[in-house]
C-alpha atoms as a PDB file:
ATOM      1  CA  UNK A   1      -6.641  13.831  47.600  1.00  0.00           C
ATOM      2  CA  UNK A   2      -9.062  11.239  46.471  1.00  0.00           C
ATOM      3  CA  UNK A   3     -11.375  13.399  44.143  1.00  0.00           C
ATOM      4  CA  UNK A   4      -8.209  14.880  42.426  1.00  0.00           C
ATOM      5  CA  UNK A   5      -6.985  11.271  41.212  1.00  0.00           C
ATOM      6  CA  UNK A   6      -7.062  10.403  37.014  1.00  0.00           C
ATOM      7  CA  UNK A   7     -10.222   8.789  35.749  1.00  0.00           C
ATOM      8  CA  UNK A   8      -9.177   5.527  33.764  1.00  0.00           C
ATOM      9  CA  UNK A   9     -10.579   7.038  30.503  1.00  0.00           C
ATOM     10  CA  UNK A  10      -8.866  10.451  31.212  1.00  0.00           C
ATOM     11  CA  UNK A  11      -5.746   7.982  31.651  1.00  0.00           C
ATOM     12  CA  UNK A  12      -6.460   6.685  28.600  1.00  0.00           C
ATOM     13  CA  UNK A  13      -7.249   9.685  26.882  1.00  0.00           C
ATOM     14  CA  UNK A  14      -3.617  10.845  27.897  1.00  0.00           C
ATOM     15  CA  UNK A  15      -1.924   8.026  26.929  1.00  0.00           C
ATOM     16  CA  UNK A  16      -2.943   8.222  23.446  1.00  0.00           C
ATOM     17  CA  UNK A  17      -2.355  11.689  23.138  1.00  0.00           C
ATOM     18  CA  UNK A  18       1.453  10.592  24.372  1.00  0.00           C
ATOM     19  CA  UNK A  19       1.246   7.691  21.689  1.00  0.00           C
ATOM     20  CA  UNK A  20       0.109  10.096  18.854  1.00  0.00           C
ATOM     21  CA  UNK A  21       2.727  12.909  19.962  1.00  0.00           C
ATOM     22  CA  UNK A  22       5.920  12.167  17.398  1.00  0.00           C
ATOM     23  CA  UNK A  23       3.403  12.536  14.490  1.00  0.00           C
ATOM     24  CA  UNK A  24       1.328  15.497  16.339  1.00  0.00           C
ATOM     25  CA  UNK A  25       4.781  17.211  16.763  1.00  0.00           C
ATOM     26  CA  UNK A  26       5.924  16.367  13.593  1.00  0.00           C
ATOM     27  CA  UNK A  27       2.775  17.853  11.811  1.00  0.00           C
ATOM     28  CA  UNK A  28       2.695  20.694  13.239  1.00  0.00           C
ATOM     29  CA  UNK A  29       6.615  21.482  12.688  1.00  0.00           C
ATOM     30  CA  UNK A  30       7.263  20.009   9.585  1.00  0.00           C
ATOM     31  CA  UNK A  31       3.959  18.992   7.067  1.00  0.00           C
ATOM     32  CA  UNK A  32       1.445  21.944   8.450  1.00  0.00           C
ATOM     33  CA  UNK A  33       3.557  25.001   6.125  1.00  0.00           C
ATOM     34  CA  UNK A  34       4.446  22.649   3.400  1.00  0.00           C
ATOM     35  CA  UNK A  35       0.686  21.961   3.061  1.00  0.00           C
ATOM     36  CA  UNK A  36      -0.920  25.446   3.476  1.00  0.00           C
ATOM     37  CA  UNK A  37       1.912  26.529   1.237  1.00  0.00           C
ATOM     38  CA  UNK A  38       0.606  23.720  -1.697  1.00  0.00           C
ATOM     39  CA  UNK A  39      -2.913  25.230  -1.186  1.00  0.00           C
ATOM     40  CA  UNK A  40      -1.925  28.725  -2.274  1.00  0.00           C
ATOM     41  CA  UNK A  41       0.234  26.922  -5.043  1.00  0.00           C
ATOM     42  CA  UNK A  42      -2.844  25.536  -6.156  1.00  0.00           C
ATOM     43  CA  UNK A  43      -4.774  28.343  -6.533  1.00  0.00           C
ATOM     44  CA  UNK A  44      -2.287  30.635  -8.397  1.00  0.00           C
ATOM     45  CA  UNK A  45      -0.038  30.679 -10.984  1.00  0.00           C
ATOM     46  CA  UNK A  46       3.456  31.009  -9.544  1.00  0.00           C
ATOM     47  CA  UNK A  47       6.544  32.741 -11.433  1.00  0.00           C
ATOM     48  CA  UNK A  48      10.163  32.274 -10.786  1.00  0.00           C
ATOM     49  CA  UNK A  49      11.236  35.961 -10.800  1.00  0.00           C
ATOM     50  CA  UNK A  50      15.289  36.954  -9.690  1.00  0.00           C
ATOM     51  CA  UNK A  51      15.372  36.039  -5.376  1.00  0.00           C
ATOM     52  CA  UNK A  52      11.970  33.573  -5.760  1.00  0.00           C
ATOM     53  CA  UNK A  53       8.711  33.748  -6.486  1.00  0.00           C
ATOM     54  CA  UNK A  54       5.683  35.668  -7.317  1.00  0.00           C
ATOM     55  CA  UNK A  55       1.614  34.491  -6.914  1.00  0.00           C
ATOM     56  CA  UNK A  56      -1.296  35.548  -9.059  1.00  0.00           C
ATOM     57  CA  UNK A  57      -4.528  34.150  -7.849  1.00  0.00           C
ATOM     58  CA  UNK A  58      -6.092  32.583 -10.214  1.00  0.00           C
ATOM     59  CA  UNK A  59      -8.563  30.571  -8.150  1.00  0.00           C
ATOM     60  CA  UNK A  60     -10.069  26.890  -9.283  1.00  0.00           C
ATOM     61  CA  UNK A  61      -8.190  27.263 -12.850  1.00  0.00           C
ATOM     62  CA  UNK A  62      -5.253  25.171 -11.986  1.00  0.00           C
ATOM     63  CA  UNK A  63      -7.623  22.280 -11.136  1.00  0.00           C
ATOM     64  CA  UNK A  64     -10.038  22.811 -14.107  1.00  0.00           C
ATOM     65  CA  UNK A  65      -6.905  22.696 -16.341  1.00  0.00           C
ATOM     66  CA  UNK A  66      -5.933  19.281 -14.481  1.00  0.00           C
ATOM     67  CA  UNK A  67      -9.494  17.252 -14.918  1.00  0.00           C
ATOM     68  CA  UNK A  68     -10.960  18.524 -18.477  1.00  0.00           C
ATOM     69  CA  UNK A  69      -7.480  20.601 -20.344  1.00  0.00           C
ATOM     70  CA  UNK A  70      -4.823  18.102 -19.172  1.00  0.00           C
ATOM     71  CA  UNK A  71      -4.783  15.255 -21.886  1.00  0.00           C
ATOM     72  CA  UNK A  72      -3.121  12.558 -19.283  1.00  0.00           C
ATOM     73  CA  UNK A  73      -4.141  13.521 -15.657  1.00  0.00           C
ATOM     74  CA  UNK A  74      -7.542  12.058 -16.219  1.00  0.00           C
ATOM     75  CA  UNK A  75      -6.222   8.870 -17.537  1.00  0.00           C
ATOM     76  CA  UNK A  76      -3.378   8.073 -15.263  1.00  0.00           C
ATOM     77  CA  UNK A  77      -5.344   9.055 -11.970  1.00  0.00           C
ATOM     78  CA  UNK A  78      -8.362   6.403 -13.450  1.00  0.00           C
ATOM     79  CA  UNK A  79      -5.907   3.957 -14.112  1.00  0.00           C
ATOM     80  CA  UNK A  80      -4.516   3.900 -11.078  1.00  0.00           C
ATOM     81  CA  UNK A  81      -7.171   3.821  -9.055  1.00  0.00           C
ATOM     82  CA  UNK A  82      -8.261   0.485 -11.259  1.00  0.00           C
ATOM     83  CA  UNK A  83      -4.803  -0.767 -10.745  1.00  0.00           C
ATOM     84  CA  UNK A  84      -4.806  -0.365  -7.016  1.00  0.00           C
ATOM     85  CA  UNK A  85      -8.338  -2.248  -6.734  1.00  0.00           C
ATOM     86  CA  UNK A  86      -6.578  -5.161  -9.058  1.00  0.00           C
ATOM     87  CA  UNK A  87      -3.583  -4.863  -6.390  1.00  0.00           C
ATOM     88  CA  UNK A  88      -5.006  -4.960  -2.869  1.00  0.00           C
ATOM     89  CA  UNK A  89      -6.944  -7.932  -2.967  1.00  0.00           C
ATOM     90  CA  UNK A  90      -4.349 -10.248  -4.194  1.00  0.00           C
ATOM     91  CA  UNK A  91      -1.449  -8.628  -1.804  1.00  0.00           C
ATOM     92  CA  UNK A  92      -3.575  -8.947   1.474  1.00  0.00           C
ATOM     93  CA  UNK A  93      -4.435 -12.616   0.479  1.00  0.00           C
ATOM     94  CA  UNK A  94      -0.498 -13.320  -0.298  1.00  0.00           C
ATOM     95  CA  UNK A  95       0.341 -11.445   3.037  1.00  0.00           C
ATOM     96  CA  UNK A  96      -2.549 -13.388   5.191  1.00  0.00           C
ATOM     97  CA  UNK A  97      -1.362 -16.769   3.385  1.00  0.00           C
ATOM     98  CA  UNK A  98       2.438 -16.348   3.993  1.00  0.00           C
ATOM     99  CA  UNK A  99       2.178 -15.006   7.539  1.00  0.00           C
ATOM    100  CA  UNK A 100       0.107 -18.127   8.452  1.00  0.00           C
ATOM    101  CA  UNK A 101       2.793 -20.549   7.063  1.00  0.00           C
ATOM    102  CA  UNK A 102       5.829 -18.468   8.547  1.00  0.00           C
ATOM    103  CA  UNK A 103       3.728 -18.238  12.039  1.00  0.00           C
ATOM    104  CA  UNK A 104       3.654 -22.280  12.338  1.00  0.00           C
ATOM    105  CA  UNK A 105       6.754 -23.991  13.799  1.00  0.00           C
ATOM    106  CA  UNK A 106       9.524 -25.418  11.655  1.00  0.00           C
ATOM    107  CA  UNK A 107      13.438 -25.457  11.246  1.00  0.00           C
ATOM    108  CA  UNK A 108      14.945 -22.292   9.837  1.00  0.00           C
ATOM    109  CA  UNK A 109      11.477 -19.623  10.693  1.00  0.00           C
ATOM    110  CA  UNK A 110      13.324 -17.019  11.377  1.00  0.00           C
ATOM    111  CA  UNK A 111      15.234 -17.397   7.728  1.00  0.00           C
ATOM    112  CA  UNK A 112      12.325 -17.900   6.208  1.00  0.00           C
ATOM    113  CA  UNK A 113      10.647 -14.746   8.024  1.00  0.00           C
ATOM    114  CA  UNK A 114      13.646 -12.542   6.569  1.00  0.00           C
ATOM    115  CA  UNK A 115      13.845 -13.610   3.184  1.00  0.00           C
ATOM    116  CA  UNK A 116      10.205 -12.638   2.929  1.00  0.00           C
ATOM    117  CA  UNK A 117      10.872  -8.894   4.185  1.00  0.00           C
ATOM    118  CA  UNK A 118      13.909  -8.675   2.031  1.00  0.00           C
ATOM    119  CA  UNK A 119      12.016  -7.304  -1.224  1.00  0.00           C
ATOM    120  CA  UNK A 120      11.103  -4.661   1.318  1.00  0.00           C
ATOM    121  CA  UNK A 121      14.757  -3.995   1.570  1.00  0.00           C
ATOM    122  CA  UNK A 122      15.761  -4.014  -1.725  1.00  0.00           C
ATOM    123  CA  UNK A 123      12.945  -2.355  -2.876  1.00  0.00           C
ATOM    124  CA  UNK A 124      13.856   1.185  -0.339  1.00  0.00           C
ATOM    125  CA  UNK A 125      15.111   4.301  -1.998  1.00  0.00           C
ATOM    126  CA  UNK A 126      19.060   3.506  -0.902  1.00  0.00           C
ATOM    127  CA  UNK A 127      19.077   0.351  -2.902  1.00  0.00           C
ATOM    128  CA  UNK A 128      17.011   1.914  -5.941  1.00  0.00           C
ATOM    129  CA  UNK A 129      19.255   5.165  -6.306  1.00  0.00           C
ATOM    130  CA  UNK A 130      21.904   2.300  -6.164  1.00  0.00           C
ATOM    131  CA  UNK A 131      20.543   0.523  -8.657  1.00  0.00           C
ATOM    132  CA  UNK A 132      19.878   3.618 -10.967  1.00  0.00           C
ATOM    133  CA  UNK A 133      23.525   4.720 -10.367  1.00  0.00           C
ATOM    134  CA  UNK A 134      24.830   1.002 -11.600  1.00  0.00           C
ATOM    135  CA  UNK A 135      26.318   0.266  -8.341  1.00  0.00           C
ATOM    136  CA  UNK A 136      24.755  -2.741  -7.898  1.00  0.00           C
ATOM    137  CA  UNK A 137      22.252  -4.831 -10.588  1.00  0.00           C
ATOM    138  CA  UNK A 138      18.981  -6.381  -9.203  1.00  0.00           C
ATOM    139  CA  UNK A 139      17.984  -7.599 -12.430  1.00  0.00           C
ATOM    140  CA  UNK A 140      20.576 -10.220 -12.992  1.00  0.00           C
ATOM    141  CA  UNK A 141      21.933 -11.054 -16.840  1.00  0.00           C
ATOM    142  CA  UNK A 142      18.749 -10.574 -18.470  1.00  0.00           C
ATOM    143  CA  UNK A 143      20.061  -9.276 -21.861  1.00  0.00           C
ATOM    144  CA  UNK A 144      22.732 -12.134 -21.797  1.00  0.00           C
ATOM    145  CA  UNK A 145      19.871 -14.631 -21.379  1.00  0.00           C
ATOM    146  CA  UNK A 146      17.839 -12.935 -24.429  1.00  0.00           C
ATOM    147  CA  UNK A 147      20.844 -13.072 -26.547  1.00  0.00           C
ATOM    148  CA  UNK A 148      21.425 -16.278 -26.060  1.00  0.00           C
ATOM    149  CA  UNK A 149      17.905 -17.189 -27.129  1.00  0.00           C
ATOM    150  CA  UNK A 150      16.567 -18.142 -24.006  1.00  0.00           C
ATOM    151  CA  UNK A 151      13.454 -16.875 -22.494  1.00  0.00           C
ATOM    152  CA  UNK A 152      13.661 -14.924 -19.296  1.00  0.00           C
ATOM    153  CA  UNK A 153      10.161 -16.811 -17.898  1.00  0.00           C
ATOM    154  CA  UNK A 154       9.383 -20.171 -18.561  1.00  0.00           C
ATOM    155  CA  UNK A 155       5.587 -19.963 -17.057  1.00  0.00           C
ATOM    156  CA  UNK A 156       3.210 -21.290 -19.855  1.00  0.00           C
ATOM    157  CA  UNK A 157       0.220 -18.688 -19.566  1.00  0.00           C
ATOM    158  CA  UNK A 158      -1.481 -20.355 -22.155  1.00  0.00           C
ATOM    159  CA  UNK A 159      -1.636 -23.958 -20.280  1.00  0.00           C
ATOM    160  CA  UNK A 160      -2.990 -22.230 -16.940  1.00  0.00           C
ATOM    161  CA  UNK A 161      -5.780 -20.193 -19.194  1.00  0.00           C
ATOM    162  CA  UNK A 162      -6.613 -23.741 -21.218  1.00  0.00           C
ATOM    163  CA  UNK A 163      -6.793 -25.415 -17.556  1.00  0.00           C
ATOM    164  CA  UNK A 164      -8.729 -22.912 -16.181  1.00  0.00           C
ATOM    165  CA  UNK A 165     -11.270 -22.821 -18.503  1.00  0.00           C
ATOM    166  CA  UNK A 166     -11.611 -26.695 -18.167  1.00  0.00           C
ATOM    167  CA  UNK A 167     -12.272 -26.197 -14.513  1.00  0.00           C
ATOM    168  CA  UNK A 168     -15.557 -24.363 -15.744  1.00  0.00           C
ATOM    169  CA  UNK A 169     -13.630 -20.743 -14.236  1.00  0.00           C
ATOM    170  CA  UNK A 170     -15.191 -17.476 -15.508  1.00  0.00           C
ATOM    171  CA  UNK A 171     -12.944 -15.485 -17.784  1.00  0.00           C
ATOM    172  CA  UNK A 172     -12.809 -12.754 -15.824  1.00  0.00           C
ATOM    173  CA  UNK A 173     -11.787 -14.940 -12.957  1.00  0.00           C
ATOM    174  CA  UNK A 174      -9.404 -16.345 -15.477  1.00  0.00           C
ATOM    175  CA  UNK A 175      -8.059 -13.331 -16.565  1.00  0.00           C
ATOM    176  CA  UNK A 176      -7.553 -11.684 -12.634  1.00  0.00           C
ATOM    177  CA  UNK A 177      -5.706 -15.303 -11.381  1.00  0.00           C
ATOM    178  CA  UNK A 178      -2.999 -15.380 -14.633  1.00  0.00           C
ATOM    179  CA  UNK A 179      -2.374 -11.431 -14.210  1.00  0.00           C
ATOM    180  CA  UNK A 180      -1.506 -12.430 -10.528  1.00  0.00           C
ATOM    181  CA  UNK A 181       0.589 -14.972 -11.299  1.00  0.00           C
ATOM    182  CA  UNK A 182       2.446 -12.878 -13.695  1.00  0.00           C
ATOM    183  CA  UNK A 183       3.176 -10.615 -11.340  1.00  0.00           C
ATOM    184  CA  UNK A 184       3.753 -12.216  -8.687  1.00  0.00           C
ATOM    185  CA  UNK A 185       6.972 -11.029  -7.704  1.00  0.00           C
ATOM    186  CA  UNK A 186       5.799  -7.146  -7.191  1.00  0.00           C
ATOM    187  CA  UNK A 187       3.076  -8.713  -4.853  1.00  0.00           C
ATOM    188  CA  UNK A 188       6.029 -10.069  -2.912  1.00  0.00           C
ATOM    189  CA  UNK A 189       7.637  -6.981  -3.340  1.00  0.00           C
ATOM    190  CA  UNK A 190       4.716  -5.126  -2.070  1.00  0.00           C
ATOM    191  CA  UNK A 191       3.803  -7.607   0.750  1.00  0.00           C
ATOM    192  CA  UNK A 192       6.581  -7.563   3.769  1.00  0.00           C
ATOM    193  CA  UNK A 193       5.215  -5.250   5.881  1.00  0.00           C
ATOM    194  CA  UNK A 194       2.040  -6.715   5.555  1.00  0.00           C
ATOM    195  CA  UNK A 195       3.101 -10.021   6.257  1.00  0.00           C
ATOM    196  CA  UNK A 196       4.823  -8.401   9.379  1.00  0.00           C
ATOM    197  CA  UNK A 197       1.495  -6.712  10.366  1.00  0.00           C
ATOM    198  CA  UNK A 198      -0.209 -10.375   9.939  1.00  0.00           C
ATOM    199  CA  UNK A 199       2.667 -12.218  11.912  1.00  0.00           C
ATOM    200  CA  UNK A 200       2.028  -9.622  14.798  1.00  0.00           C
ATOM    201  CA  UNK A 201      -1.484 -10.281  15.086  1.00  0.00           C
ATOM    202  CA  UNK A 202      -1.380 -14.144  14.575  1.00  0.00           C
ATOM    203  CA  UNK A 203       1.253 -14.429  17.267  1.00  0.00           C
ATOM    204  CA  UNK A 204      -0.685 -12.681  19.817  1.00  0.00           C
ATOM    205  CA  UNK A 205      -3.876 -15.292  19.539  1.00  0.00           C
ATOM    206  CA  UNK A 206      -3.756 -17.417  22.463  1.00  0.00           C
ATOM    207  CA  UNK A 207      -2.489 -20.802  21.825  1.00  0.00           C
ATOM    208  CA  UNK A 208      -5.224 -22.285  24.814  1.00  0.00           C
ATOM    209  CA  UNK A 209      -8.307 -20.918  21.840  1.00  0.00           C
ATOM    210  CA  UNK A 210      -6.629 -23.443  19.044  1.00  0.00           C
ATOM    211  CA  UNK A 211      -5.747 -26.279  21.903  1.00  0.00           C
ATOM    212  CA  UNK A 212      -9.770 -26.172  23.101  1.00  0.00           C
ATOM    213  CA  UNK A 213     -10.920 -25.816  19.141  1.00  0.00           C
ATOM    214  CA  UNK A 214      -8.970 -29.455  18.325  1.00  0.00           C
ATOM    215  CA  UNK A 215     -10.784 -30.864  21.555  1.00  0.00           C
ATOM    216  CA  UNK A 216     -14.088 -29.826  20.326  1.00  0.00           C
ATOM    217  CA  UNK A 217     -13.151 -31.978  16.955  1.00  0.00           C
ATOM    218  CA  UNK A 218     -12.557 -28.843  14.894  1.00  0.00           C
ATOM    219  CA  UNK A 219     -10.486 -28.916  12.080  1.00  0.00           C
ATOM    220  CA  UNK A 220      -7.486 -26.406  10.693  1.00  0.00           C
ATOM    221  CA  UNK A 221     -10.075 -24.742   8.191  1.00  0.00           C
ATOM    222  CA  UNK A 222     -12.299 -24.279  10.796  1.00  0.00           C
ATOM    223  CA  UNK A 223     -10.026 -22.963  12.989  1.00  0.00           C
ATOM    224  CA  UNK A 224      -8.797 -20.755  10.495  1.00  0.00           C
ATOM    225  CA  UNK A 225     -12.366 -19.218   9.720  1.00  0.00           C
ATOM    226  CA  UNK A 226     -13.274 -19.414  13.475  1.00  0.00           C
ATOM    227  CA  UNK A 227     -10.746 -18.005  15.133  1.00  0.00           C
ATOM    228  CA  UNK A 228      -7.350 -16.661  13.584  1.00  0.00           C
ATOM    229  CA  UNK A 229      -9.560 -14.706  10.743  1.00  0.00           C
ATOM    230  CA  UNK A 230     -11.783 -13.038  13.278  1.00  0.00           C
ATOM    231  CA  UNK A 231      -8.981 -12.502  15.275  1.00  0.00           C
ATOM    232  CA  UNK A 232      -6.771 -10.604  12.791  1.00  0.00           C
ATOM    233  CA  UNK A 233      -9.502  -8.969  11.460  1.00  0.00           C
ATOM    234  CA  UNK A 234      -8.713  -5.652  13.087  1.00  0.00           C
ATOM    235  CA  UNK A 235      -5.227  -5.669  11.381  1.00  0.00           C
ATOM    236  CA  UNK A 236      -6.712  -6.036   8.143  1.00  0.00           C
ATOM    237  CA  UNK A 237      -8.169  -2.879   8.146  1.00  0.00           C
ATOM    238  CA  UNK A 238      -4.881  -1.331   8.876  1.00  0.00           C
ATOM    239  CA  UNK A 239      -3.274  -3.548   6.349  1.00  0.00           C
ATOM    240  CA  UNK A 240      -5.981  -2.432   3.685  1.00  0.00           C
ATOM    241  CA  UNK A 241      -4.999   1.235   4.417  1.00  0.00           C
ATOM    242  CA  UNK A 242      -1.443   0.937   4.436  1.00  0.00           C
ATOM    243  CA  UNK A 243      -1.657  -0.638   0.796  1.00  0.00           C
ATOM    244  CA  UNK A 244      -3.993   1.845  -0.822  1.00  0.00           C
ATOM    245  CA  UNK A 245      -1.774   4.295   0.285  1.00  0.00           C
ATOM    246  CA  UNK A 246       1.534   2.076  -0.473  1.00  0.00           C
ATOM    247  CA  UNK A 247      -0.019   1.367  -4.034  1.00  0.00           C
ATOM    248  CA  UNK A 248      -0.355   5.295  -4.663  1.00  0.00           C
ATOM    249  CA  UNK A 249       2.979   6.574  -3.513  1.00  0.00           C
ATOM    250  CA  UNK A 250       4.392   4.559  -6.239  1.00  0.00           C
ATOM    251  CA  UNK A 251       1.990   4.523  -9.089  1.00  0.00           C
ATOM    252  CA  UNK A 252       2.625   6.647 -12.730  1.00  0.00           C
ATOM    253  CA  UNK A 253       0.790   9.731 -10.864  1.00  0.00           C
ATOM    254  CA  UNK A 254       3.502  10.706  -8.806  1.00  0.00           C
ATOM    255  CA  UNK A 255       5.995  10.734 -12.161  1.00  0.00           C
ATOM    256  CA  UNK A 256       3.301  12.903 -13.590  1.00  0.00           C
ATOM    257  CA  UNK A 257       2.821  15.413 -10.735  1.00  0.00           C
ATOM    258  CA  UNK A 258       6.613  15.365 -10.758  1.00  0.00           C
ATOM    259  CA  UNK A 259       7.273  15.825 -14.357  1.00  0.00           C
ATOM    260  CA  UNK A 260       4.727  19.049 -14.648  1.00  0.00           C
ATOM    261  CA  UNK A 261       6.426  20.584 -11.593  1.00  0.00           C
ATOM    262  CA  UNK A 262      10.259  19.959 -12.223  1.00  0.00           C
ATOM    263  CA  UNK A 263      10.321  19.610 -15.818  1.00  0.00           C
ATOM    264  CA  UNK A 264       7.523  22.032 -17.291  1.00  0.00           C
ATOM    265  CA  UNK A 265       7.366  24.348 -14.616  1.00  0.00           C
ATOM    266  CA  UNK A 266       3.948  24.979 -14.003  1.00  0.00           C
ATOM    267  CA  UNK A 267       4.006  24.399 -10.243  1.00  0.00           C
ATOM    268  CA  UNK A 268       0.669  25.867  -9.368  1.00  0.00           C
ATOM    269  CA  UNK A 269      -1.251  22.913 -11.884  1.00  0.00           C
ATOM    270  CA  UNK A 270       1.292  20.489 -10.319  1.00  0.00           C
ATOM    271  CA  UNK A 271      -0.627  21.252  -7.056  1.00  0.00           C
ATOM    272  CA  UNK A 272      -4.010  21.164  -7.944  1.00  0.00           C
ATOM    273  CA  UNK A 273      -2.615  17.939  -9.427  1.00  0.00           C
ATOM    274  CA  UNK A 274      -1.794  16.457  -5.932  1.00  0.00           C
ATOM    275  CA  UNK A 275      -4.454  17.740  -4.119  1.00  0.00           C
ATOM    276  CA  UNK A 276      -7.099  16.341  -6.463  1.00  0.00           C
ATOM    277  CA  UNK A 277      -4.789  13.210  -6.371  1.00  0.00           C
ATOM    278  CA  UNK A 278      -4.839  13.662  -2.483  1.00  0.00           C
ATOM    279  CA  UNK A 279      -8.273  14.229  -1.944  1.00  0.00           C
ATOM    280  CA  UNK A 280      -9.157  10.897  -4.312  1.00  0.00           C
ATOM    281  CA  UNK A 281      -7.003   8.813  -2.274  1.00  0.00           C
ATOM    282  CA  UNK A 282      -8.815  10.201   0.884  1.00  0.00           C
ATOM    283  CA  UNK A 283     -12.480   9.764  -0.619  1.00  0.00           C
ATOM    284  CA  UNK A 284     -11.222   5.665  -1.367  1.00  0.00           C
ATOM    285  CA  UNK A 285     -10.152   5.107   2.587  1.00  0.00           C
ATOM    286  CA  UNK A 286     -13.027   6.310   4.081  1.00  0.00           C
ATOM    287  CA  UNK A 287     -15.321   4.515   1.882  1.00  0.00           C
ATOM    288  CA  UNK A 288     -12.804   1.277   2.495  1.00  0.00           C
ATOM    289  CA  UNK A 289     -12.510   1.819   6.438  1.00  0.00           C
ATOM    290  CA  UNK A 290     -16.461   2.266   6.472  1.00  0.00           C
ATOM    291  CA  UNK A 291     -17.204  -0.658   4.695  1.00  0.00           C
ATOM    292  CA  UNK A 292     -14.738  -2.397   6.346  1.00  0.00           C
ATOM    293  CA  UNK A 293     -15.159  -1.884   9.697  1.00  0.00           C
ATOM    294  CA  UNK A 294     -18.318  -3.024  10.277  1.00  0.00           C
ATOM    295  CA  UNK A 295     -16.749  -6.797   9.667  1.00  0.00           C
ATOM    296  CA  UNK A 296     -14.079  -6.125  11.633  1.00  0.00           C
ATOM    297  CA  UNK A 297     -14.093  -8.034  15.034  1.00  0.00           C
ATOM    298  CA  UNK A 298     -12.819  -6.162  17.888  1.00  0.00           C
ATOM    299  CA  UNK A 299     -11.261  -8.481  21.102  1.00  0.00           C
END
């Protein structure tokens, strides 16, 4: 019958509850128990007693005892937080800068393209218990190096501050562009699936927009801030999200919500500790993807 045929936004409506399903099902399953479970953690003070456990309510103590008792939580959490604001930035610029030069054509791309995902590799839990277990060693003969009386970096920080300064830079610029360089390789480290993201996004920009650009006399910078950047711009919200998150799964306050649970065994502040951690991290994307998205270009 004609009137009972799908709408095309009921069609789409369906299709993304299809698309969302794995996750929907997996929630529901899998993450809904474990987190109404950490709730009631939170709010008592749980026992180990002979066969499991026992709760005593004890309300919003846990989480007073994590912002003003705790002499760390407060510390690590802000430091963090000013750590991941250092971090984003200069990985999204990395990832937006490599996945421009590994999107244009040359001899050995594809190489190229997999040597900059493999710190993604090494850098997954296999390879670190690995590592930790001194199967393998990603380090490289460090200590031989040291005894030898050689340095292990050759990068004079001194000459790029001096040079810098020349150049009339502010110090605080100064200061942010040398603490980059210096750790440059866990930007790299941090930056493959990024750069994948990026690559997706630049690849799917029709070639015909660049070809009609260089007719019209434009030139690459232009073409850069006139159409690949307002083209991508939808992935770099996703981008910005996946690093704030990223940054936070492996920042010191993790080890600290770990340590209070498994090695003083107060479980129930451990849980106030993550949800306050949790509900931070939460507070910091919406405020991002507001701010955001009203730059964002949408095709």
């Amino acid at each position: 019958m004609k009137g009972m045929g799908l709408t095309l936004t009921r069609k789409r409506s369906l299709l993304g509850l299809l698309f969302i399903s794995p996750w929907l099902v997996g929630f529901i399953f899998l993450f809904l128990m474990p987190m109404i479970q950490s709730i009631r953690f939170s709010m008592s003070d749980l026992s180990v007693v002979p066969g499991g456990y026992e709760l005593k309510f004890t309300a919003w103590n846990n989480f007073r005892e994590a912002l003003f008792i705790d002499a760390n939580y407060n510390r690590i959490l802000t430091e963090s937080v000013l750590q991941m604001i250092v971090n984003v930035p200069l990985i999204l610029f990395f990832s937006l800068f490599s996945a421009v030069l590994l999107n244009q054509k040359f001899r050995g791309r594809s190489l190229a393209r997999a040597i900059f995902f493999l710190p993604v590799i090494l850098a997954s839990g296999a390879v670190a218990s690995a590592e930790a277990a001194g199967l393998i060693n990603l380090i490289g003969n460090a200590t031989a190096a040291e005894e030898a009386g050689l340095s292990s970096s050759q990068f004079n920080t001194m000459a790029m501050v001096n040079l810098l300064a020349e150049a009339g830079m502010p110090l605080v610029m100064t200061d942010y562009i040398v603490d980059a360089v210096m750790r440059i390789y866990d930007i790299i480290r941090s930056s493959g699936v990024q750069i994948l993201i990026f690559l997706a996004a630049l690849q799917s920009v029709p070639t015909t927009m660049y070809e009609v650009a260089k007719m019209e006399g434009a030139t690459g910078y232009e073409s850069f801030w006139k159409i690949t950047f307002p083209m991508v711009s939808p992935l770099i919200l996703t981008n910005v999200i996946y690093t704030v998150i990223d940054s936070f799964t492996t920042s010191p306050i993790t080890q600290t919500i770990y340590t209070t649970a498994f090695q003083t065994q107060n479980f129930g502040l451990s849980a106030s500790m993550s949800w306050l951690y949790t509900i931070v991290v939460g507070i910091l994307l919406l405020i991002i993807g507001f701010l955001i998205s009203k730059k964002v270009h949408y095709n």
